[in-house]
Structure formats: structure tokens, C-alpha cells
N, C-alpha and C. Protein backbone atom coordinates (compact mmCIF):
# COMPACT_ATOMS: atom_id res chain seq x y z
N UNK A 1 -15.16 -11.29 8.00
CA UNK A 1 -14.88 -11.92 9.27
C UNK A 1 -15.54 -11.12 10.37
N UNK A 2 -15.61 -11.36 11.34
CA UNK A 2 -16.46 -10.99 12.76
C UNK A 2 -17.54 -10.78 12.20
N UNK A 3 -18.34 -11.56 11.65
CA UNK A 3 -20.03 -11.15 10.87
C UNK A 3 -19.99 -9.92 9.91
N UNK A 4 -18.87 -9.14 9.65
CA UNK A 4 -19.15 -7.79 8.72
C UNK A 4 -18.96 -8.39 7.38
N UNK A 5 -20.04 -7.84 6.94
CA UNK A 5 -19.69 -7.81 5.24
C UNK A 5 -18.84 -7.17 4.57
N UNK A 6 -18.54 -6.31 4.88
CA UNK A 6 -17.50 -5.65 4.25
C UNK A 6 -16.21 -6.43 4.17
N UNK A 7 -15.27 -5.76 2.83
CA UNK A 7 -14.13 -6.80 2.46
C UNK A 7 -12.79 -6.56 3.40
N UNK A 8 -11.95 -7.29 3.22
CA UNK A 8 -11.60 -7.23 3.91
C UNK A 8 -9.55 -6.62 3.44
N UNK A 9 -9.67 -6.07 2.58
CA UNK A 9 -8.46 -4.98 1.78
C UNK A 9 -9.37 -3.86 0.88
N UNK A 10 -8.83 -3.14 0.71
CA UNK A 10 -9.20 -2.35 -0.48
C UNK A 10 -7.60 -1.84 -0.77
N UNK A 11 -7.64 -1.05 -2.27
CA UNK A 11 -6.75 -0.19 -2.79
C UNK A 11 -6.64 1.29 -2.87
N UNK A 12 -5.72 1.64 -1.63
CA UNK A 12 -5.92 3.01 -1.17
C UNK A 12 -4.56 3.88 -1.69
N UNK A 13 -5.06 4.60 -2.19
CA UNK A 13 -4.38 5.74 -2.48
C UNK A 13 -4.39 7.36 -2.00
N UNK A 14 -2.70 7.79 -1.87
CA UNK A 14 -2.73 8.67 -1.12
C UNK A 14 -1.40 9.69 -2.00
N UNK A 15 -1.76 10.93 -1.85
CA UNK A 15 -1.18 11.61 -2.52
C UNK A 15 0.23 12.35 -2.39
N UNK A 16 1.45 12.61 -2.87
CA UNK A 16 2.26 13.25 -1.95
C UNK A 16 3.22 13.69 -3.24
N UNK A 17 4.42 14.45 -2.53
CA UNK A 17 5.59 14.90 -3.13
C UNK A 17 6.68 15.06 -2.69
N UNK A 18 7.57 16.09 -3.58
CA UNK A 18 8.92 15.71 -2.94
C UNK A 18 9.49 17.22 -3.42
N UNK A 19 10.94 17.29 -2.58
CA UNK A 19 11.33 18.59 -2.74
C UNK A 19 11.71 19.04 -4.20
N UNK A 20 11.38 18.46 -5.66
CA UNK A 20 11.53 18.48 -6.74
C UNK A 20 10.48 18.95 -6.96
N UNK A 21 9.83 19.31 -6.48
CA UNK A 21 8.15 19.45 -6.70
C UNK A 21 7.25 18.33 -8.09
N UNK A 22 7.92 17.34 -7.89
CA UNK A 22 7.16 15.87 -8.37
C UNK A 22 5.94 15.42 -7.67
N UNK A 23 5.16 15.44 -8.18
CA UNK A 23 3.66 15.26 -7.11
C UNK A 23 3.63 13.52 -7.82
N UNK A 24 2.96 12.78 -6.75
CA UNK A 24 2.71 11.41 -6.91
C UNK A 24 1.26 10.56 -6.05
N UNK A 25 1.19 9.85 -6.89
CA UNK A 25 -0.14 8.95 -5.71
C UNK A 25 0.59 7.69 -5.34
N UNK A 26 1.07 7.35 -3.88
CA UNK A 26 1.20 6.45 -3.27
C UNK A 26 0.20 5.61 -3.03
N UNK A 27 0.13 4.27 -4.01
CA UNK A 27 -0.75 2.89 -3.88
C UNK A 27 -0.41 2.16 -2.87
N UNK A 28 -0.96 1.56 -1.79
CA UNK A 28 -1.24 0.88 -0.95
C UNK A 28 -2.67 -0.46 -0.67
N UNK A 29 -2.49 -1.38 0.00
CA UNK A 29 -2.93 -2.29 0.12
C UNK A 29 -3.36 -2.48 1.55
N UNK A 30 -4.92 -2.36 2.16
CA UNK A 30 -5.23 -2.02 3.02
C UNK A 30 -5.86 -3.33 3.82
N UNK A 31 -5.11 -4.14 4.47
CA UNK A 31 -5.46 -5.49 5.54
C UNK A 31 -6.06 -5.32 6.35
N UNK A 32 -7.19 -4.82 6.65
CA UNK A 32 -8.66 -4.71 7.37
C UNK A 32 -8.21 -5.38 8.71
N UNK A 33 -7.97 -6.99 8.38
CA UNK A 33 -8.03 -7.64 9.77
C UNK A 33 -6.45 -7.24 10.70
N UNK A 34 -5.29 -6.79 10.21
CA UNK A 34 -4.42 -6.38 11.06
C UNK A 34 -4.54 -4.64 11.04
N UNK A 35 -5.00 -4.43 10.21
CA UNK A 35 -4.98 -2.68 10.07
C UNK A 35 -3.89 -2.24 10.35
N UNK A 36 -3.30 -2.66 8.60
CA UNK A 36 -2.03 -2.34 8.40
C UNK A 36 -2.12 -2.33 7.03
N UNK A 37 -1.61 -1.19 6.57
CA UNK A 37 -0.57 -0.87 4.88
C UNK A 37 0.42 -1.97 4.48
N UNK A 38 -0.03 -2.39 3.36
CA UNK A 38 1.19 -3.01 2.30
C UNK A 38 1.10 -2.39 1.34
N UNK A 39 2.85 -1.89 1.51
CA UNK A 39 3.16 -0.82 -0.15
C UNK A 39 4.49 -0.80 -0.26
N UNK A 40 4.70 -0.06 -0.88
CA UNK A 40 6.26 -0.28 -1.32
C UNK A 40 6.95 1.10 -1.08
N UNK A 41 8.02 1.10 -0.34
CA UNK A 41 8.97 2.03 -0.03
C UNK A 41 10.13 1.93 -0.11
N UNK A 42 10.87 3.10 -0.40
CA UNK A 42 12.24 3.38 -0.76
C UNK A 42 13.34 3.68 0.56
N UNK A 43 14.19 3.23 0.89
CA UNK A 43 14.91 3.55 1.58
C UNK A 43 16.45 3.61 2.21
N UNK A 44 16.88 4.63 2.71
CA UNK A 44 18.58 4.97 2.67
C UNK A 44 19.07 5.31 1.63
N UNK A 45 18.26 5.69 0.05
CA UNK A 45 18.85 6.45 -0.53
C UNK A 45 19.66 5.36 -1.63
N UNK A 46 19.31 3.76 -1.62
CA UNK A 46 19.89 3.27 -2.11
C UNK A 46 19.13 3.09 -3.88
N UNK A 47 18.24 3.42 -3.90
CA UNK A 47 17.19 3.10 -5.55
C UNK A 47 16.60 2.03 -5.02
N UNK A 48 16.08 1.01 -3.86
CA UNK A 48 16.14 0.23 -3.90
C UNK A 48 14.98 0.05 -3.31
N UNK A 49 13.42 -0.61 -4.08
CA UNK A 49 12.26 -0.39 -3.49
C UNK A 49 12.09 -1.71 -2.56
N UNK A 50 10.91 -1.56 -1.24
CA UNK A 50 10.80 -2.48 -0.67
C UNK A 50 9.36 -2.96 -0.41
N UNK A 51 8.51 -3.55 -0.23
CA UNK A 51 7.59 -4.28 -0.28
C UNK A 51 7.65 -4.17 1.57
N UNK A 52 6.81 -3.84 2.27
CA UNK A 52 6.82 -3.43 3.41
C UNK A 52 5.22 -3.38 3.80
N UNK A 53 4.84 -3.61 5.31
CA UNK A 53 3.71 -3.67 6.13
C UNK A 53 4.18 -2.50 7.00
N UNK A 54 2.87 -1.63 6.84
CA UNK A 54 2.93 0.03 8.03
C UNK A 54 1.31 -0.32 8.59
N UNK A 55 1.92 0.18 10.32
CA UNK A 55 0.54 0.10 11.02
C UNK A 55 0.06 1.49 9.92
N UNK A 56 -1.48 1.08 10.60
CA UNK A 56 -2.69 2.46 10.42
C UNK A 56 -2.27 3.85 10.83
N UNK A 57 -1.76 3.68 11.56
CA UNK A 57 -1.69 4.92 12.55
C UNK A 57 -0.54 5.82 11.70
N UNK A 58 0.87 4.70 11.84
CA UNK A 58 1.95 5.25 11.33
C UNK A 58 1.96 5.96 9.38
N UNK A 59 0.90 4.49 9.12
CA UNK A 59 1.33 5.28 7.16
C UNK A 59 -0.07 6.30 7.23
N UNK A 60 -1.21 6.90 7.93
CA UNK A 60 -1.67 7.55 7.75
C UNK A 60 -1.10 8.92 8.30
N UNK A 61 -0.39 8.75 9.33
CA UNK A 61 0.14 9.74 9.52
C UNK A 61 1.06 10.54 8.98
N UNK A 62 1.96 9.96 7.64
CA UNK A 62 2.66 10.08 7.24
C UNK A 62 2.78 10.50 5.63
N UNK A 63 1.28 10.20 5.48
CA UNK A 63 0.18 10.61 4.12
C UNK A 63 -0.29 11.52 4.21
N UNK A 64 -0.87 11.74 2.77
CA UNK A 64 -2.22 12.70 2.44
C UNK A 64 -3.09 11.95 3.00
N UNK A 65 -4.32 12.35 3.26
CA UNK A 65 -5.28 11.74 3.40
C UNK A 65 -5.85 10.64 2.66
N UNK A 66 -5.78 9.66 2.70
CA UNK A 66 -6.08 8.59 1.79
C UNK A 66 -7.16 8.16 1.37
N UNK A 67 -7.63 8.07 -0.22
CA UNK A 67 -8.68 7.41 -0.43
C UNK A 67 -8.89 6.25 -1.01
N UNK A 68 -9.86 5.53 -1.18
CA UNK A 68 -10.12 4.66 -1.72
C UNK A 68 -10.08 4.62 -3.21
N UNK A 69 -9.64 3.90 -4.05
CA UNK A 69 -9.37 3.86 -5.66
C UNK A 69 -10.13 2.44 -6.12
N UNK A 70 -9.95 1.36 -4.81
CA UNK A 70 -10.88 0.29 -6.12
C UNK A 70 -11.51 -0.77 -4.27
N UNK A 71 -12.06 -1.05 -4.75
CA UNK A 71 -12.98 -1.90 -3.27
C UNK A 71 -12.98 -3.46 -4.09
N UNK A 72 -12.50 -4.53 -3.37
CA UNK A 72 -12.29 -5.88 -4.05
C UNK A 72 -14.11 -6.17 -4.23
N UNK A 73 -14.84 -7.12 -5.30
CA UNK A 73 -15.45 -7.33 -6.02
C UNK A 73 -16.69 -8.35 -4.72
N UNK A 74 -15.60 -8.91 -3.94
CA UNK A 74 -16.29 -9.77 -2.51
C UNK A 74 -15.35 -10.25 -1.62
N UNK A 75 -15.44 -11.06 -0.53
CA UNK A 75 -14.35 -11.34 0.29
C UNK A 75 -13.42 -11.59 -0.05
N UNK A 76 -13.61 -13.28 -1.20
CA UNK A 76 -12.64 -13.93 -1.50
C UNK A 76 -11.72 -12.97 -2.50
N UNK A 77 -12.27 -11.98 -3.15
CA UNK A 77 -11.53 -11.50 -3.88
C UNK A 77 -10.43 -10.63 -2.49
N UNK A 78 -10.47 -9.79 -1.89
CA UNK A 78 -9.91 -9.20 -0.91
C UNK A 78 -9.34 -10.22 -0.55
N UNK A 79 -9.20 -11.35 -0.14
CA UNK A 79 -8.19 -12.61 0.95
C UNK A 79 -7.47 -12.50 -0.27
N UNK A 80 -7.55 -12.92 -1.42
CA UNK A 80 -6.92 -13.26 -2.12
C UNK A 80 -5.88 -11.96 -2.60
N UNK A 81 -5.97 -10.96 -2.49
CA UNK A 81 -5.40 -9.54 -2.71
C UNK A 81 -4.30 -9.54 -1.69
N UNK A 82 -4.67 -9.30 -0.49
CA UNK A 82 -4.36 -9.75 0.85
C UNK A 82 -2.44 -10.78 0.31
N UNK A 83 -3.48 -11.55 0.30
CA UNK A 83 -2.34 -13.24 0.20
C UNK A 83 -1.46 -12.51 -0.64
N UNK A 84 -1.98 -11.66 -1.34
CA UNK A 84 -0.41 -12.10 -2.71
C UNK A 84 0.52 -10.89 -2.26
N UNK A 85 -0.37 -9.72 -1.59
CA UNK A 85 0.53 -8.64 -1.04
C UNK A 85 1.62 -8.87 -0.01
N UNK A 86 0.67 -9.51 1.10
CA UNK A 86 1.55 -10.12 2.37
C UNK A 86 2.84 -11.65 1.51
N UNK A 87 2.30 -12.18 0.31
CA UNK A 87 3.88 -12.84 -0.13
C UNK A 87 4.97 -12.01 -0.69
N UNK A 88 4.41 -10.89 -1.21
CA UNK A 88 5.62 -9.90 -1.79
C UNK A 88 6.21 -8.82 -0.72
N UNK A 89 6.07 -8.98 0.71
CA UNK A 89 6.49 -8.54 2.00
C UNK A 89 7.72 -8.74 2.06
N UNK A 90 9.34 -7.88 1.72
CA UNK A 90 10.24 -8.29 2.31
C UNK A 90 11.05 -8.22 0.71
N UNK A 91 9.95 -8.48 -0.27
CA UNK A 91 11.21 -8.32 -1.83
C UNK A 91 11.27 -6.69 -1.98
N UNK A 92 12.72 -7.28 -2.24
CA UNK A 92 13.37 -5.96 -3.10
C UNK A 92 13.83 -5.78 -4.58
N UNK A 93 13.87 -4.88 -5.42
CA UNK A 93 14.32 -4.56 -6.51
C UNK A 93 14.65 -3.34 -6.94
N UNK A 94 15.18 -2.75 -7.97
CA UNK A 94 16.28 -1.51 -8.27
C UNK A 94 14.37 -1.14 -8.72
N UNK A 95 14.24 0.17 -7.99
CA UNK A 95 13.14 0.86 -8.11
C UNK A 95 13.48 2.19 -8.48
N UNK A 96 12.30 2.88 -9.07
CA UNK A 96 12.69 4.47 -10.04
C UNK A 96 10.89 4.94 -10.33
N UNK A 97 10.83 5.76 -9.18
CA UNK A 97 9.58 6.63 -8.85
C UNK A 97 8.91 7.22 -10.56
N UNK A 98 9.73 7.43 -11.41
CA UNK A 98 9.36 7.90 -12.48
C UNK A 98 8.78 6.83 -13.57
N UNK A 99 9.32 5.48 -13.62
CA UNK A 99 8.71 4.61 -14.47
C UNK A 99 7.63 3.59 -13.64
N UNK A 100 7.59 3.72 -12.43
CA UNK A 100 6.20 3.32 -11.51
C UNK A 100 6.60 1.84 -11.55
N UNK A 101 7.48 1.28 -11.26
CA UNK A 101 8.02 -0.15 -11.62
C UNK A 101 7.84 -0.80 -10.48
N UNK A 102 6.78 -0.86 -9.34
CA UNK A 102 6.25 -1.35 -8.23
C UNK A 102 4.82 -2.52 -8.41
């Protein structure tokens, strides 16, 4: 879109841990045209993962430095990445960091 070729999500990954000293790569879903994160986060302590949109600013700030892990194949592939991330926005399910069930 706006004449760039480039796609328009990629699959970014970013690295982190926890006071268990469990090291992990946080997968994310990167929407070019709002420049915003779709990924999945845990919160209040309940097990309970969420499917969630973070500006740029906020989930990079809040990361390792993030890299790139896979670049969609052409546009349509990215819209279509896009679409299915932004429909799973808002589900929840009994989530567990150790069996990667996201």
C-alpha cells in the first residue's frame, strides 16, 4: 500500500524472561499499516492467555530488541496473516508458557 513493495506484516520475534530465570522468544505479528503488535499476553495472574494489539512504541519498549523470524512470501500473503491475527483479537484460553499453546 502507499506504492511500497514491501509486505505488509512480518513475524517478529523478541526475546525475554522471567524471575525463574526461564528465557523465552515472544512471537508477534507485525501490521505495517497501523504499526501495531498482535500477540498474545498473559494477564492478572489468572493462566489466562489473550490475543491482544500493542502500539510500536509500547511492545518495543517493553521487549528485547526484536527481530524478524519469517517475512510473508508477497502482499497477499501478509493481508491474509494480518486478517486472521486481527480475528483472533480479544480470544481467550487457559494458557501455560511451558507447552507454547498460543
Amino acid at each position: 500500500t502507499g506504492g511500497s513493495s514491501s509486505s505488509n506484516s512480518s513475524s517478529i520475534s523478541s526475546c525475554g524472561g522471567n524471575s525463574t530465570g526461564i528465557s523465552y522468544e515472544h512471537h508477534a505479528i507485525f501490521d505495517r499499516n497501523n504499526d501495531e503488535y498482535i500477540h498474545v499476553t498473559t494477564t492478572g495472574g489468572n493462566g489466562k492467555g489473550h490475543v491482544v494489539r500493542t502500539t510500536r512504541r509500547v511492545f518495543e519498549s517493553n521487549s528485547s530488541k526484536p527481530r524478524v523470524v519469517k517475512q510473508p512470501a508477497n502482499v497477499q500473503e501478509a493481508l491474509n496473516i494480518v486478517a486472521r491475527a486481527s480475528a483472533a483479537v480479544g480470544n481467550t484460553w487457559d494458557y501455560h508458557v511451558l507447552s507454547h499453546n498460543c
